[in-house]
N, C-alpha and C. Protein backbone atom coordinates (compact mmCIF):
# COMPACT_ATOMS: atom_id res chain seq x y z
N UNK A 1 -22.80 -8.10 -10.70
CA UNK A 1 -22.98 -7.11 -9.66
C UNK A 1 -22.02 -7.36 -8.49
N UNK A 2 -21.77 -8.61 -8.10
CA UNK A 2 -20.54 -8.96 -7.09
C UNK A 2 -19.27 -8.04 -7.39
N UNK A 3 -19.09 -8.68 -8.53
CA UNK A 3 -17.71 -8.26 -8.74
C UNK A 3 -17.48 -6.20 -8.83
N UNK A 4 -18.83 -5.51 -9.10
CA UNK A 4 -18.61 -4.43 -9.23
C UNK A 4 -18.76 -3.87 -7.62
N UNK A 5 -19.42 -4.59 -6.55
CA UNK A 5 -19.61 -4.39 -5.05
C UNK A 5 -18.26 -4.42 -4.06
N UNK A 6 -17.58 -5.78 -4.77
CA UNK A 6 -16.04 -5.82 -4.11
C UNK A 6 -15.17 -4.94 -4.32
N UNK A 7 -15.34 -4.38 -6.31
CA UNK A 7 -14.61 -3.48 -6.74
C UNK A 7 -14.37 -1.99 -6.27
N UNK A 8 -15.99 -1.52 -5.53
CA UNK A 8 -15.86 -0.32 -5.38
C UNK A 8 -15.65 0.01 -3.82
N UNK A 9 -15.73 -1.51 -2.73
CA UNK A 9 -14.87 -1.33 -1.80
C UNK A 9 -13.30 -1.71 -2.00
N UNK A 10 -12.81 -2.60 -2.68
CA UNK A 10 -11.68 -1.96 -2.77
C UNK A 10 -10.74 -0.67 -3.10
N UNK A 11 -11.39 0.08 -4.42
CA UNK A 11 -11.22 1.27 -4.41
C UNK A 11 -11.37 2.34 -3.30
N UNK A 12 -12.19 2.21 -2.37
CA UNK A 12 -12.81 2.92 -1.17
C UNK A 12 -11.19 2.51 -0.56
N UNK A 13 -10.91 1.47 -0.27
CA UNK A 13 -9.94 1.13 0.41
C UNK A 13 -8.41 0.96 0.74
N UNK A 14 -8.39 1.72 -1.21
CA UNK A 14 -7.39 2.33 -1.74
C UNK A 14 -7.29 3.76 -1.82
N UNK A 15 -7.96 4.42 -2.24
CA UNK A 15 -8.46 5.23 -1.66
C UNK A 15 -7.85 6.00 -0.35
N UNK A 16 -8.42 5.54 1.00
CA UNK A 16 -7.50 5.66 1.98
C UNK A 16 -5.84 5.39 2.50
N UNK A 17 -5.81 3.96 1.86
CA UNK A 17 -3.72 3.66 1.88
C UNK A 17 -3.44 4.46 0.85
N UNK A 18 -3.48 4.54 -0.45
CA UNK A 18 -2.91 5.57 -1.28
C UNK A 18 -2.85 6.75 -0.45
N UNK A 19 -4.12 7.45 -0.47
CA UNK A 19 -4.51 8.55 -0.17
C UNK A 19 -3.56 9.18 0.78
N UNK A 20 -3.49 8.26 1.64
CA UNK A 20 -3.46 8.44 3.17
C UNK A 20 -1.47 8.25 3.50
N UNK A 21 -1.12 7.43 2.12
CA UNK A 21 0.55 7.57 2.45
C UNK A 21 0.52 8.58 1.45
N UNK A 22 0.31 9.28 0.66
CA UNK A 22 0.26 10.77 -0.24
C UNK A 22 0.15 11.82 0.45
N UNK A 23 -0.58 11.99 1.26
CA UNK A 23 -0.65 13.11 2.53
C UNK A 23 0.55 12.96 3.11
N UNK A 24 0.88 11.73 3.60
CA UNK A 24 2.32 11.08 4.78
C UNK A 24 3.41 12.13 3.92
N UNK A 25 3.21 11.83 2.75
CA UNK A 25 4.86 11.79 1.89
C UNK A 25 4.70 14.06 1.73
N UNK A 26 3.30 14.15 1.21
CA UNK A 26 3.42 15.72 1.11
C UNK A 26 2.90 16.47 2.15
N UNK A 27 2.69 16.36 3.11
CA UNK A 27 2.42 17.10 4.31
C UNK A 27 3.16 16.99 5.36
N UNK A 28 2.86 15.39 5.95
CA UNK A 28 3.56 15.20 7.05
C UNK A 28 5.01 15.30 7.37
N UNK A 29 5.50 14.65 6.28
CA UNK A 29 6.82 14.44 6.68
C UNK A 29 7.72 15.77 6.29
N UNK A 30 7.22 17.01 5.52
CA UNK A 30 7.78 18.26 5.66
C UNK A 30 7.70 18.49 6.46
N UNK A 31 6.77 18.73 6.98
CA UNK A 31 6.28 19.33 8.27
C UNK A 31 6.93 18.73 9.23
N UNK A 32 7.42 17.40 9.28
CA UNK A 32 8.40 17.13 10.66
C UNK A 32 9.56 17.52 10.66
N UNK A 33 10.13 17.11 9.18
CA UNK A 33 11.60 18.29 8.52
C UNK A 33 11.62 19.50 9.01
N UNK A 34 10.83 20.07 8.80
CA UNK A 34 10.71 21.56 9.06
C UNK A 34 10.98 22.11 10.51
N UNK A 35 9.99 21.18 11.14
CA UNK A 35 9.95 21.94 12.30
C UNK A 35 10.39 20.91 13.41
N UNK A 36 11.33 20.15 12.67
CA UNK A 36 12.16 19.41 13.69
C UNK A 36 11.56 18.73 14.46
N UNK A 37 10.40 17.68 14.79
CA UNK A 37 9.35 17.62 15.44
C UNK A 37 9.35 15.94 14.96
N UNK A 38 9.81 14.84 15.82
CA UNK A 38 9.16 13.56 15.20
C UNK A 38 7.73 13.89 15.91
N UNK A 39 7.39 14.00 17.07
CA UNK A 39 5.92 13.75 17.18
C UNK A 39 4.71 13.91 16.14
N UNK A 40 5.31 14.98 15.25
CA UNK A 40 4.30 15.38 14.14
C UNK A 40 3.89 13.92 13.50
N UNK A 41 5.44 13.33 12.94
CA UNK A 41 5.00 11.87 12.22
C UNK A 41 4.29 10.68 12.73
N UNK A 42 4.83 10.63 14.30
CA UNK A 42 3.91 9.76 14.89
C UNK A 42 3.03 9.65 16.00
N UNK A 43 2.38 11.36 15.50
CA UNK A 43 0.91 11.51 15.96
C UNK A 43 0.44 10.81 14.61
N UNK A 44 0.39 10.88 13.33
CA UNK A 44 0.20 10.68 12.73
C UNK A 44 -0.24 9.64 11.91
N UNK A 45 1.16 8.99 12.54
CA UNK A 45 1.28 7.30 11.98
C UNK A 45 0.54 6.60 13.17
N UNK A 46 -0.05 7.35 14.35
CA UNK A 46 -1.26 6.69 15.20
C UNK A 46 -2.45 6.38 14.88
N UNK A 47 -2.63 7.90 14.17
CA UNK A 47 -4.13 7.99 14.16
C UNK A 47 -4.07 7.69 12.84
N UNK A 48 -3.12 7.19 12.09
CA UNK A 48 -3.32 6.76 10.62
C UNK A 48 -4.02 5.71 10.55
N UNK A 49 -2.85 4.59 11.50
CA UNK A 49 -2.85 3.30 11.72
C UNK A 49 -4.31 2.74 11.68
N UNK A 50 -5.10 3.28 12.60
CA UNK A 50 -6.46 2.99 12.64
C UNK A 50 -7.79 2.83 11.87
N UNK A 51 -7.20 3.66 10.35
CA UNK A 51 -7.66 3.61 9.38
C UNK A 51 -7.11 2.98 8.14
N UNK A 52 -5.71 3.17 8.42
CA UNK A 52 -5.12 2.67 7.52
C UNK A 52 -4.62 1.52 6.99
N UNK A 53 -4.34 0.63 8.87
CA UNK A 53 -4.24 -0.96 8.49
C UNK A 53 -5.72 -1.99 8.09
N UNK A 54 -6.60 -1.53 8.64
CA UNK A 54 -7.98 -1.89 8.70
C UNK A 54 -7.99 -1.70 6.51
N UNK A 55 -8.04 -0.81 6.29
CA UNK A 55 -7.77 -0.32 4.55
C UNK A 55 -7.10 -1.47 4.07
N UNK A 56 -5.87 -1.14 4.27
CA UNK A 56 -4.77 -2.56 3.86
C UNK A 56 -5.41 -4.23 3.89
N UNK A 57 -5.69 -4.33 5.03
CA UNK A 57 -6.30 -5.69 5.19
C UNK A 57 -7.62 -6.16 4.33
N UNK A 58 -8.49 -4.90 4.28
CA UNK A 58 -9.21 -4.81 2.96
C UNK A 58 -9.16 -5.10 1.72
N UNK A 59 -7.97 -4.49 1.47
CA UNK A 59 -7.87 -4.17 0.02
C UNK A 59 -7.03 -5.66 -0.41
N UNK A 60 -6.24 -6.45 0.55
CA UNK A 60 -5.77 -7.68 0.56
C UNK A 60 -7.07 -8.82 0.10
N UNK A 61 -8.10 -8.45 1.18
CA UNK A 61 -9.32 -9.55 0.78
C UNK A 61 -9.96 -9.28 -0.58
N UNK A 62 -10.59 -7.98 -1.24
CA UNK A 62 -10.94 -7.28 -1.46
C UNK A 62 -10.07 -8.12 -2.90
N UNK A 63 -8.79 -7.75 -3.07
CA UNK A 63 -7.92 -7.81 -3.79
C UNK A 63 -7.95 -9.74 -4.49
N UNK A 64 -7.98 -10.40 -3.45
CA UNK A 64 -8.17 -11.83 -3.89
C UNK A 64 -9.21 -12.67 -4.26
N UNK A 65 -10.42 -12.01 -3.79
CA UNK A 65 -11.72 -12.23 -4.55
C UNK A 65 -12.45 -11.70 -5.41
N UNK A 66 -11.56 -10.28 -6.14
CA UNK A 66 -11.24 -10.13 -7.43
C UNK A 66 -10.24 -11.35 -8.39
N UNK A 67 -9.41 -11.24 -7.88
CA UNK A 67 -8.46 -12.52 -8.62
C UNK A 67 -9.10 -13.41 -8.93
N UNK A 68 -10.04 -14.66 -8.00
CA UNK A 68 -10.77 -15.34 -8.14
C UNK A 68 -11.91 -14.88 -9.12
N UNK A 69 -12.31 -13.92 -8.98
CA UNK A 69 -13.58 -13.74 -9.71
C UNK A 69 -12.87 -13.59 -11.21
N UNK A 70 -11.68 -13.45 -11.25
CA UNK A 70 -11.00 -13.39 -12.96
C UNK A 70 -10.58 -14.42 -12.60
N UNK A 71 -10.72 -16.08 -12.09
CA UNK A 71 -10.17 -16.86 -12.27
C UNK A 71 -8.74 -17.10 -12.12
N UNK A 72 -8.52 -16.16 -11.46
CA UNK A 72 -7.21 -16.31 -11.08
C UNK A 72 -6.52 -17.10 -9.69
N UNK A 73 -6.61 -18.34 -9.36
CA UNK A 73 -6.53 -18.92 -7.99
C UNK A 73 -5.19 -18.93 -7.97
N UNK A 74 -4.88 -19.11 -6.72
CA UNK A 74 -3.93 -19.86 -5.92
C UNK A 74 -3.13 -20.30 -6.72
N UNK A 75 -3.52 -21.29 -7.31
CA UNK A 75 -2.85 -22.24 -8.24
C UNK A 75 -1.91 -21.58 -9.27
N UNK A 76 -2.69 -20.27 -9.72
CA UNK A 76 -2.17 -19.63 -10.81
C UNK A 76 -1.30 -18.69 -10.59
N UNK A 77 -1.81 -18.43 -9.04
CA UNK A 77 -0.33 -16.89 -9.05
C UNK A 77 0.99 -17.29 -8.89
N UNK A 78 2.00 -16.41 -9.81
CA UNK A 78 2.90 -16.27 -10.37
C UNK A 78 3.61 -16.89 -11.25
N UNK A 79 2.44 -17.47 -11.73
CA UNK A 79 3.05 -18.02 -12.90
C UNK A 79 3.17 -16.67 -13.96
N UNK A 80 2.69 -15.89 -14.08
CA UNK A 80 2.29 -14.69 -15.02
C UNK A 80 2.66 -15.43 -16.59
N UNK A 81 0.86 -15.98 -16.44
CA UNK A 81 0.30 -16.95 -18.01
C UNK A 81 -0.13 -16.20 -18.36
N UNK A 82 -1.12 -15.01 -17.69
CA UNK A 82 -2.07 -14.19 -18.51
C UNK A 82 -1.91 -12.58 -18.35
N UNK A 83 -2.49 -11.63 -18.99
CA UNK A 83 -2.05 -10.34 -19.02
C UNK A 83 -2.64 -10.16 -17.47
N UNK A 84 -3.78 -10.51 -17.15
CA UNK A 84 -4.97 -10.31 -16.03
C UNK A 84 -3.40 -10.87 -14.54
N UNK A 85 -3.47 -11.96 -14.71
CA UNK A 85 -2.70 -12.71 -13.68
C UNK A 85 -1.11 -11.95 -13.79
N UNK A 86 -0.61 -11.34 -14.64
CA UNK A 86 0.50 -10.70 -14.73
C UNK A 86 0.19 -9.49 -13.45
N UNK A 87 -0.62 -8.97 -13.54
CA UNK A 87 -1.02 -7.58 -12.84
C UNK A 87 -1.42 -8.29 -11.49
N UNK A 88 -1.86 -9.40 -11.28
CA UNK A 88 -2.20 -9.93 -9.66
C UNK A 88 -0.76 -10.37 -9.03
N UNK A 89 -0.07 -11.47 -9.99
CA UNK A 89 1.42 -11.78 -9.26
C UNK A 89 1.84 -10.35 -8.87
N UNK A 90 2.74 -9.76 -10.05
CA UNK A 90 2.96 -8.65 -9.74
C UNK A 90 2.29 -7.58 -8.48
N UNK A 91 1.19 -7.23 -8.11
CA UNK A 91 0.77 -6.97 -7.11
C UNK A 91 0.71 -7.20 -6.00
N UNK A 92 0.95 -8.50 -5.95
CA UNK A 92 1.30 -9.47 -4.78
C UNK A 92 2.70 -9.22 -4.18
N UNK A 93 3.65 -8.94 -5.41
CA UNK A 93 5.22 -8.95 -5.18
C UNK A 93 5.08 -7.99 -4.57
N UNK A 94 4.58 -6.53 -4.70
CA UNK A 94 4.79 -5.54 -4.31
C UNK A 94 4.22 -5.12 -3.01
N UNK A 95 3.08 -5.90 -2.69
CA UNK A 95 2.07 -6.28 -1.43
C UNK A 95 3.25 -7.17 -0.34
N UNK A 96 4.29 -7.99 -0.89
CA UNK A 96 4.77 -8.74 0.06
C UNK A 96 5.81 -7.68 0.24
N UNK A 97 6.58 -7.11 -0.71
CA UNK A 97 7.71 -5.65 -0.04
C UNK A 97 6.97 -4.53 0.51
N UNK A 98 6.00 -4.71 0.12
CA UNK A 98 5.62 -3.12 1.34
C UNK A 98 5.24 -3.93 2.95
N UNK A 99 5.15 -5.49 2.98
CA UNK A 99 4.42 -5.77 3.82
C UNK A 99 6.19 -6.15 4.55
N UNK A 100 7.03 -6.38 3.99
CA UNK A 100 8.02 -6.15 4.87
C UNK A 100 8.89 -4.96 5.15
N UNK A 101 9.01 -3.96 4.11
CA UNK A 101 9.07 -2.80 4.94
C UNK A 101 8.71 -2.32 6.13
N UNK A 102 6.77 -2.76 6.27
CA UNK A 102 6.30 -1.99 7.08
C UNK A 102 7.04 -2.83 8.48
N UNK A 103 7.43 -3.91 8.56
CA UNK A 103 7.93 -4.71 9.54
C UNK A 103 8.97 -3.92 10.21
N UNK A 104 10.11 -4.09 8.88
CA UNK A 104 10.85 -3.38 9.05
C UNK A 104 11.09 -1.96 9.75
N UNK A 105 10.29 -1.23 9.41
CA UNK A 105 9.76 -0.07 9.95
C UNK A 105 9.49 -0.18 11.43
N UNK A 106 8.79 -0.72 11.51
CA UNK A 106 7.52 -1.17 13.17
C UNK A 106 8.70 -1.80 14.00
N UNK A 107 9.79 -2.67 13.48
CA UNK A 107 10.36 -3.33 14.85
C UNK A 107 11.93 -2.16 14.66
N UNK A 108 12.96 -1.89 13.46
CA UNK A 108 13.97 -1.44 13.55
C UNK A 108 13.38 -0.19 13.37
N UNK A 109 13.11 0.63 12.45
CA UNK A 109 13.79 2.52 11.95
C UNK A 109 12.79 3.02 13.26
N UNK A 110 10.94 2.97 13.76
CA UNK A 110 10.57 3.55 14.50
C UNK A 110 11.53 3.56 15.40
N UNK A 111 11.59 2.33 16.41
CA UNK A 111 11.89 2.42 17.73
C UNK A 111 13.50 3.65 17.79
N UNK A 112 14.07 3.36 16.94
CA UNK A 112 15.08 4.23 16.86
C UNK A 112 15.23 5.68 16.12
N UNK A 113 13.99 6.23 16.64
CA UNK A 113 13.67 7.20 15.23
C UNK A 113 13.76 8.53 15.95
N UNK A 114 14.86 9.49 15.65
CA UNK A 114 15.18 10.85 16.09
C UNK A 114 15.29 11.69 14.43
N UNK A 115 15.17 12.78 14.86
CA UNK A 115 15.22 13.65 14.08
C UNK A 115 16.15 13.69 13.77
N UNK A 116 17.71 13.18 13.84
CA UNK A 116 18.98 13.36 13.04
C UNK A 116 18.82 12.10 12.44
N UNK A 117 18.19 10.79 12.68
CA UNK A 117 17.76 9.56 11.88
C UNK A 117 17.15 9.15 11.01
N UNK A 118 16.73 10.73 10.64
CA UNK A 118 14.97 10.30 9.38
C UNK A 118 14.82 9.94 8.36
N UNK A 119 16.28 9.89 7.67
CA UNK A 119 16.52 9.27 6.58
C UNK A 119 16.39 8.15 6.14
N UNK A 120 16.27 7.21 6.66
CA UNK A 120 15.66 5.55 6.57
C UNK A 120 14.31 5.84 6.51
N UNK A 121 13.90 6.80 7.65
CA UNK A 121 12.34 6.89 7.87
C UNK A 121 11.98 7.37 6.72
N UNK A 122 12.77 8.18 5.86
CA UNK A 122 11.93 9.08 5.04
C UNK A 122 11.99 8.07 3.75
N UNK A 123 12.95 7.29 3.39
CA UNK A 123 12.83 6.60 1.98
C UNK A 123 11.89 5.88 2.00
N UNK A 124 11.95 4.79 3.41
CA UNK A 124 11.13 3.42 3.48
C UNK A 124 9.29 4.43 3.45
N UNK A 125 9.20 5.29 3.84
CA UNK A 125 7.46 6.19 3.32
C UNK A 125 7.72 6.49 1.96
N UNK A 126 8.55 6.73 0.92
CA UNK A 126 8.50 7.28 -0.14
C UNK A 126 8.20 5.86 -0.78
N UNK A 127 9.40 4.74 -0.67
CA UNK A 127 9.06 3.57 -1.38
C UNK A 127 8.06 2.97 -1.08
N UNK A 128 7.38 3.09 -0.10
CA UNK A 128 5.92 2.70 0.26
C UNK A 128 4.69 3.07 0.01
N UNK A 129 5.02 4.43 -0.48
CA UNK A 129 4.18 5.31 -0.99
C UNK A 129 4.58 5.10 -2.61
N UNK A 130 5.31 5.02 -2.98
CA UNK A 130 5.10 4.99 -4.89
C UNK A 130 4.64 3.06 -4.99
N UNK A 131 4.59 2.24 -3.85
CA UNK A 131 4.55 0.77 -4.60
C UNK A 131 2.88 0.82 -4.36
N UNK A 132 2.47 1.84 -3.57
CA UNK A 132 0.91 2.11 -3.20
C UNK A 132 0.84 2.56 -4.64
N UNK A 133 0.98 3.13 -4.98
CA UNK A 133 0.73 4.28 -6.47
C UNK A 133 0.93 3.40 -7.46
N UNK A 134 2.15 2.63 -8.02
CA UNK A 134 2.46 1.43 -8.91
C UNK A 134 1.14 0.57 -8.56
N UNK A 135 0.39 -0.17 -7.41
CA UNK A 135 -0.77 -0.85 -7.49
C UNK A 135 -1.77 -0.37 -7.70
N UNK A 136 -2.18 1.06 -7.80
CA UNK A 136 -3.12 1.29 -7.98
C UNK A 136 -3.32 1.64 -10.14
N UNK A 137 -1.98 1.76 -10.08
CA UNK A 137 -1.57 1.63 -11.56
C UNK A 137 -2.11 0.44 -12.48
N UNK A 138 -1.35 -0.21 -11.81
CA UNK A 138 -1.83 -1.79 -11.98
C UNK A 138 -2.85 -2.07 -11.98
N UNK A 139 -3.44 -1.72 -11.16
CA UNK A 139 -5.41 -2.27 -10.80
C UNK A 139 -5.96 -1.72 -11.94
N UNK A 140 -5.76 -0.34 -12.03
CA UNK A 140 -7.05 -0.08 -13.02
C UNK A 140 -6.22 -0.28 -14.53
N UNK A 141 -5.43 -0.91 -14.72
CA UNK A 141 -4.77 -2.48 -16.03
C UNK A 141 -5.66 -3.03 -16.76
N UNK A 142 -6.44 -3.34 -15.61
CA UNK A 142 -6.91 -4.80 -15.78
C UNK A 142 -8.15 -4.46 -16.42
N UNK A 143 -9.25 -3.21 -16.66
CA UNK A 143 -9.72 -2.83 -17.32
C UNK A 143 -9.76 -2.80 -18.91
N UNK A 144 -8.08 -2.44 -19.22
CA UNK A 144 -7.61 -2.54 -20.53
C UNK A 144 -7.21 -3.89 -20.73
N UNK A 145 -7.44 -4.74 -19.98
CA UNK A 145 -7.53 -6.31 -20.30
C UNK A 145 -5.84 -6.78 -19.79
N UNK A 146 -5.47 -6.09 -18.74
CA UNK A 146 -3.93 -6.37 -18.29
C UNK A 146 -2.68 -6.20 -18.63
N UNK A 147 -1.39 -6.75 -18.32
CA UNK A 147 0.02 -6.28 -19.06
C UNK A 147 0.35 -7.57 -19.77
């Protein structure tokens, strides 16, 4: 019963970061294209934030006491010994590039971010948004017993 309690807040918690950079990628960011408008993106990426890093940080804990509960410690990640632990390293890799993107993002492309500039802005949300989508790929793997 643990493991199905953690499971279905992490999903809850994916859920929202998926969810929530899928909206970013098909709503918002036309809509700032369009109408020439950064405020659109970061009204957005305000009132995202509030739900959305809180999600992330979740789905991080959420994410490692699943691992553990498949026996997967510390010890074991990245070695990718097992199909199960293949899908956690791997997840991790992709958890540590979105987690420097978003850096990336937050200290260089925002602060400098005009509407003739959005092109950095717009890849670093797309690649952030499909490595969201690739983990959630991954997660439900591990069902079919991993890669």
């Amino acid at each position: 019963m643990y493991h199905q309690i953690i499971l279905i807040i992490h999903l809850l918690a994916a859920s929202i970061w998926v969810g929530g950079h899928l909206f970013l990628v098909l709503r918002i960011l036309p809509a700032t294209i369009q109408q020439k408008n950064i405020s659109i993106l970061s009204d957005f990426r305000t009132k995202f934030g509030k739900i959305g890093m809180p999600s992330l940080f979740i789905l991080v804990i959420t994410g490692i006491l699943m691992a553990y509960d498949y026996n997967i410690t510390i010890s074991k990640w990245f070695s990718f010994s097992s199909p199960i632990e293949k899908i956690v390293s791997t997840k991790l890799l992709l958890l540590f590039t979105s987690l420097a993107l978003a850096i990336h993002a937050q200290k260089i492309v925002f602060p400098k971010l005009t509407i003739e500039r959005m092109l950095p802005t717009i890849i670093e949300i797309i690649v952030v948004t499909l490595i969201g989508v690739a983990m959630l790929i991954l997660g439900s793997l591990v069902r079919v017993g991993g890669i």
